[in-house]
Protein backbone atom coordinates (compact mmCIF):
# COMPACT_ATOMS: atom_id res chain seq x y z
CA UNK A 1 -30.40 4.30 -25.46
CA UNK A 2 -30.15 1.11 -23.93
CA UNK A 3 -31.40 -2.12 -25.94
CA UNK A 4 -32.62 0.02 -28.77
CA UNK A 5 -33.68 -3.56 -31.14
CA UNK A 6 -35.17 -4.89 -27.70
CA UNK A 7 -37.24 -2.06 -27.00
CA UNK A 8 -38.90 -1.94 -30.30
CA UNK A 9 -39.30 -5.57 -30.24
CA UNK A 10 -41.16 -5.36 -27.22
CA UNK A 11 -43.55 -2.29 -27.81
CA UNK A 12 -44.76 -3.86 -31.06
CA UNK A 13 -45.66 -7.15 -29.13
CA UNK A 14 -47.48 -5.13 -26.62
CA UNK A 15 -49.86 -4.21 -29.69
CA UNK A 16 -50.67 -7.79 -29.91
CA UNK A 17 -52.87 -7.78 -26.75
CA UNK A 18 -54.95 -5.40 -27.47
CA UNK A 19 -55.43 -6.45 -31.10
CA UNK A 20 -56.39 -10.16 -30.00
CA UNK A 21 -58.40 -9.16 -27.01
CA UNK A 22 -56.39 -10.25 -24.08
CA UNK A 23 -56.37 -6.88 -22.28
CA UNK A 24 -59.01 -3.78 -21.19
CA UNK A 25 -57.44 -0.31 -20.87
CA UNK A 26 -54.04 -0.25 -19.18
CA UNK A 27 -53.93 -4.47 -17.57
CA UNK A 28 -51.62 -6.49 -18.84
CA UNK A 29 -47.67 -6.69 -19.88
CA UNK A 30 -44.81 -7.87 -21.91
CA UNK A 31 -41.55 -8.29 -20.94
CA UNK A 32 -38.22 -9.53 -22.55
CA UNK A 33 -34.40 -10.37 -20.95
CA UNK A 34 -31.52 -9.48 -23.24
CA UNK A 35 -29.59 -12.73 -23.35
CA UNK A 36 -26.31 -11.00 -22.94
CA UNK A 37 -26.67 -8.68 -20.33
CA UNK A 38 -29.40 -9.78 -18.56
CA UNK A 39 -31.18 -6.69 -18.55
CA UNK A 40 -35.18 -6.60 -18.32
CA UNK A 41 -37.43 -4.45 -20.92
CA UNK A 42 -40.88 -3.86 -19.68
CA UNK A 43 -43.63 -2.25 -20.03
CA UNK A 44 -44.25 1.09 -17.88
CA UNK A 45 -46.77 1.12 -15.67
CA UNK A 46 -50.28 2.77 -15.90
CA UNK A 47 -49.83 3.49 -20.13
CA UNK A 48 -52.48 3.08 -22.55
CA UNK A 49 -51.40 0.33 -25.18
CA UNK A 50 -51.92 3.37 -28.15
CA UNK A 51 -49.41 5.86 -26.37
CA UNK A 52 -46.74 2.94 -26.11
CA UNK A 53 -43.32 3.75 -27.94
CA UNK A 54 -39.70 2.08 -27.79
CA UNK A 55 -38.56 4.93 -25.68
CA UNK A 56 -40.98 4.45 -22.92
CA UNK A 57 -40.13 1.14 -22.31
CA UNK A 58 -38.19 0.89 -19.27
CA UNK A 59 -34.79 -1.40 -18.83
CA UNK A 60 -34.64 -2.50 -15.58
CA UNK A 61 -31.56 -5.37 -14.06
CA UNK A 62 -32.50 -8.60 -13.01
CA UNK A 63 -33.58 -7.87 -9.85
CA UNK A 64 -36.42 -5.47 -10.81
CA UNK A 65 -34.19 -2.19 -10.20
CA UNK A 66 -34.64 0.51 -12.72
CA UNK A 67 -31.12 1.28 -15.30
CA UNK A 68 -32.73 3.32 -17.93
CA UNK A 69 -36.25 4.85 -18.15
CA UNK A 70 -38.36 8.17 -17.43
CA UNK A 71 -41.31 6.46 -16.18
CA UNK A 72 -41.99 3.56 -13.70
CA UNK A 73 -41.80 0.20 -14.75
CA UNK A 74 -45.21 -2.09 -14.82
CA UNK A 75 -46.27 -3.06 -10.82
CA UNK A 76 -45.47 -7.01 -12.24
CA UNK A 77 -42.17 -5.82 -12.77
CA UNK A 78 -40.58 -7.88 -9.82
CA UNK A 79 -42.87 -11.07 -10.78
CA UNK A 80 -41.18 -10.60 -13.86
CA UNK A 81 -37.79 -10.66 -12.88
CA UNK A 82 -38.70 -13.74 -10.24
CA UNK A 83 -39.47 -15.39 -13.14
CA UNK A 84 -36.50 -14.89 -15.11
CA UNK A 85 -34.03 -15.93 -11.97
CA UNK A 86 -35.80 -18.92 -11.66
CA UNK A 87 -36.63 -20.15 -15.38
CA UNK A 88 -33.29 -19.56 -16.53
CA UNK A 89 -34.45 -20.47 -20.19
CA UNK A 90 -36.98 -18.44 -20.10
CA UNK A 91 -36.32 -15.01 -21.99
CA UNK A 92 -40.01 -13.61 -22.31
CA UNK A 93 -43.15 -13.02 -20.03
CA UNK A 94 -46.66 -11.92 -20.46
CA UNK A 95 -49.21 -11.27 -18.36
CA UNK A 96 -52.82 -10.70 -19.11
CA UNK A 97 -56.45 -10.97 -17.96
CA UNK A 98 -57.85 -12.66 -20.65
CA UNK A 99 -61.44 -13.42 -20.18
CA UNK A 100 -62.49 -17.03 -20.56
CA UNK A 101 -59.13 -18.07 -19.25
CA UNK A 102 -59.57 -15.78 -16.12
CA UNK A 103 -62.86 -17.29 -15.64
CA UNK A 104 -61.34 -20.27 -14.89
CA UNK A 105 -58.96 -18.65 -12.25
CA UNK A 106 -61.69 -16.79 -10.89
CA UNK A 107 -63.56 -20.06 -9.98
CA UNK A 108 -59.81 -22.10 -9.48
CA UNK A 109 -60.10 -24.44 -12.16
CA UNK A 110 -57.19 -25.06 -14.56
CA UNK A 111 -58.00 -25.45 -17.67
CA UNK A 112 -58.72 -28.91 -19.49
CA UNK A 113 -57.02 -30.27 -22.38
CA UNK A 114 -59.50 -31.00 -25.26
CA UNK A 115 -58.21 -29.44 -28.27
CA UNK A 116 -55.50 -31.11 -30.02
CA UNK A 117 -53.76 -26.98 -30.25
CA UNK A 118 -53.86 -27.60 -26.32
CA UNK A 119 -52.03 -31.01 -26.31
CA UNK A 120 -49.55 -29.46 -29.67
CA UNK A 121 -49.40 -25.97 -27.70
CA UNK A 122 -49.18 -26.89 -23.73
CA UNK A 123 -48.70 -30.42 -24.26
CA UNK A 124 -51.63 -31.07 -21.57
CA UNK A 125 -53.81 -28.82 -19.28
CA UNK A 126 -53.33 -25.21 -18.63
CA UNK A 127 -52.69 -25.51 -14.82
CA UNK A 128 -53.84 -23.18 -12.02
CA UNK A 129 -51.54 -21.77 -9.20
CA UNK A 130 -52.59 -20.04 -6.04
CA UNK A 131 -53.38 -16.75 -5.29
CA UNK A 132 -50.52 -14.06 -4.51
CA UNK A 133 -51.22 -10.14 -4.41
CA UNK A 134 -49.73 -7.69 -6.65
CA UNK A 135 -46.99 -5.80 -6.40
CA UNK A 136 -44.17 -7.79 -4.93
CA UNK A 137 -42.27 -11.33 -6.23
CA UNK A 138 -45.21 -13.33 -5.05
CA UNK A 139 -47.01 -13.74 -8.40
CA UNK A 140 -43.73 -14.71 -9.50
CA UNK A 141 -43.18 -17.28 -7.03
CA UNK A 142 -46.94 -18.66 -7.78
CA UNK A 143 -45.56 -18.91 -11.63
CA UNK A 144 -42.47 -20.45 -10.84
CA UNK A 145 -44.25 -23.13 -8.41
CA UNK A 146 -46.59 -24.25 -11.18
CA UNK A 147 -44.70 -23.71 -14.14
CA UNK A 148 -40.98 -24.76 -13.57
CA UNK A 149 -41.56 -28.52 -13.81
CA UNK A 150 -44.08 -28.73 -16.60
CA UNK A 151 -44.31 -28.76 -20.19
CA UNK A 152 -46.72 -25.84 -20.50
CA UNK A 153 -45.78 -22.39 -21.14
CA UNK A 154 -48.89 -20.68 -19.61
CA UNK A 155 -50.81 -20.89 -16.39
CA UNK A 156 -53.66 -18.86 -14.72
CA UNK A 157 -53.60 -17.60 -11.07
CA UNK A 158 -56.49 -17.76 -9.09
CA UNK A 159 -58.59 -14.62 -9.17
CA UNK A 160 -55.89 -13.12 -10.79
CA UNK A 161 -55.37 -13.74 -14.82
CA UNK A 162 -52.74 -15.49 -17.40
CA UNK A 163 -49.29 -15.78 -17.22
CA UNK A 164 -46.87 -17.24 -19.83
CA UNK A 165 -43.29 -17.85 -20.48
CA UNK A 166 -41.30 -18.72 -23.97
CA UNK A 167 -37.89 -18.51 -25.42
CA UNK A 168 -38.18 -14.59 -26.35
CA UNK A 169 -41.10 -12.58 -25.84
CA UNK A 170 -42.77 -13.50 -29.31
CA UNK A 171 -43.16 -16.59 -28.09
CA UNK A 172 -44.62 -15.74 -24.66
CA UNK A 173 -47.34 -13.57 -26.63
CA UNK A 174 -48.07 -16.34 -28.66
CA UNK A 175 -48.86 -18.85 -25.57
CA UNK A 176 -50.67 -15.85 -24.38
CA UNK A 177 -53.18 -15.86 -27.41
CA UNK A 178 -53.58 -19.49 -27.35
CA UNK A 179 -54.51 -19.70 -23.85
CA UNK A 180 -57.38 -17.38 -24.54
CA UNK A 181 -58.44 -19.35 -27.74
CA UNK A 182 -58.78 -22.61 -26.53
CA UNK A 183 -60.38 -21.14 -22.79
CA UNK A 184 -63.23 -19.69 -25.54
CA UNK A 185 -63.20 -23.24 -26.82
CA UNK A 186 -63.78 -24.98 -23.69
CA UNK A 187 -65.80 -22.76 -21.67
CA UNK A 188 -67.79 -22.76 -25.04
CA UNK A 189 -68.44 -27.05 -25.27
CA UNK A 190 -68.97 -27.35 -21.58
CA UNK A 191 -71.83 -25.19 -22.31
CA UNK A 192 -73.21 -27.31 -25.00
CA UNK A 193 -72.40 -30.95 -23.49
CA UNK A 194 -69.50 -32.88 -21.62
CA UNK A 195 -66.59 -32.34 -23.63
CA UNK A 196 -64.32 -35.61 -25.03
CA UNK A 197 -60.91 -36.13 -23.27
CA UNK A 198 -57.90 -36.65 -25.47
CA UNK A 199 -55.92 -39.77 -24.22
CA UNK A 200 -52.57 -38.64 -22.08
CA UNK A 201 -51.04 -40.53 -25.19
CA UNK A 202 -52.13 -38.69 -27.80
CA UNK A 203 -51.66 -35.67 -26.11
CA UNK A 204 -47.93 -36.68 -26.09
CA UNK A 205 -47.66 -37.48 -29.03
CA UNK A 206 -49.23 -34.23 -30.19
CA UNK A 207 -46.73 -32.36 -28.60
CA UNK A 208 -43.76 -34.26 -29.29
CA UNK A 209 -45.14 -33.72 -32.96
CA UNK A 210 -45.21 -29.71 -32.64
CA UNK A 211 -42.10 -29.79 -30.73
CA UNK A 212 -39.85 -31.48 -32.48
CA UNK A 213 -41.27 -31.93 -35.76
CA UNK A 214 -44.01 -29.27 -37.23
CA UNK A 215 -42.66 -25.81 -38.87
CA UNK A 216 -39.54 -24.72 -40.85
């Protein structure tokens, strides 16, 4: 079996939406690209997140086509692979619908930075990209387009949901739950008032801080 350490790495990420709410049913995906071969593992498309194992994952090349698997691969599959073509430090996507941060895409709003974990985390706002329909590399394009030139690893698509991007997919899962958290956070304070902005400064600073400095 093909990227047998891969493969596990990715189906016990894939538990990780579920667990911190970022998906319903089957929605949403990880994906991860084996630095030396440049072979995809994704998720397969239409699974529940309970009946997910190592050997359903499906391996896939870097142009979306299928090398090892039983089932098909997830319908973002070629978005995916976009992604990783383009972003060539990039080695792990997620996608989900999240819900306070696709109720920002739903209404085309990116979303604010007022949390010093946004500035640390995204180093400024979550931005929004346009709308693409599923199934093909548009989504991936839309990601690419937004996402290639900044310092975020996340953005949401308009009526669509959350993609992110990191270093390996543990990372990408990670942006993934902190774009929810701090979407709950400011959907939640512009309901109470006008939130504060954080100075473009200090949000620098913050990030340079997390970046370069905070953790072992």
């Amino acid at each position: 079996m093909l990227l047998e350490q891969l493969r596990r790495e990715v189906c016990t990420l894939h538990a990780e939406l579920p667990r911190n709410n970022l998906v319903a049913w089957t929605s949403g995906n990880v994906s991860a690209r084996d630095p030396e071969s440049d072979l995809v593992v994704i998720k397969p498309s239409g699974l529940t997140f309970d009946k997910l194992t190592p050997e359903s994952m499906v391996v896939v090349d870097i142009q979306g086509r299928v090398v090892e698997g039983d089932l098909k691969p997830s319908s973002d599959t070629a978005s995916h692979c976009y992604i990783y073509r383009h972003m060539p430090k990039v080695y792990g996507v997620v996608h989900t619908h999240s819900r306070y941060a696709t109720a920002f895409a739903v209404v085309g709003k990116s979303i604010p930075c007022y949390t010093t974990a946004m500035g640390d985390e995204f180093g400024g706002e979550i931005p929004l990209g346009g709308f693409a329909l599923i199934g093909g590399e548009e989504i991936g394009e839309r990601v690419v387009e937004v996402l290639r030139d900044s310092k975020s690893p996340a953005c949401i698509l308009q009526n669509h949901g959350v993609f992110t991007t990191g270093k390996n997919a543990e990372s990408a899962v990670k942006a993934a739950v902190m774009t929810e958290d701090n979407a709950a956070i400011v959907w939640l304070a512009l309901q109470l008032g006008t939130p504060i902005p954080i100075a473009e400064d200090d949000i620098a600073k913050l990030h340079h801080r997390y970046t370069n400095v905070y953790g072992q």
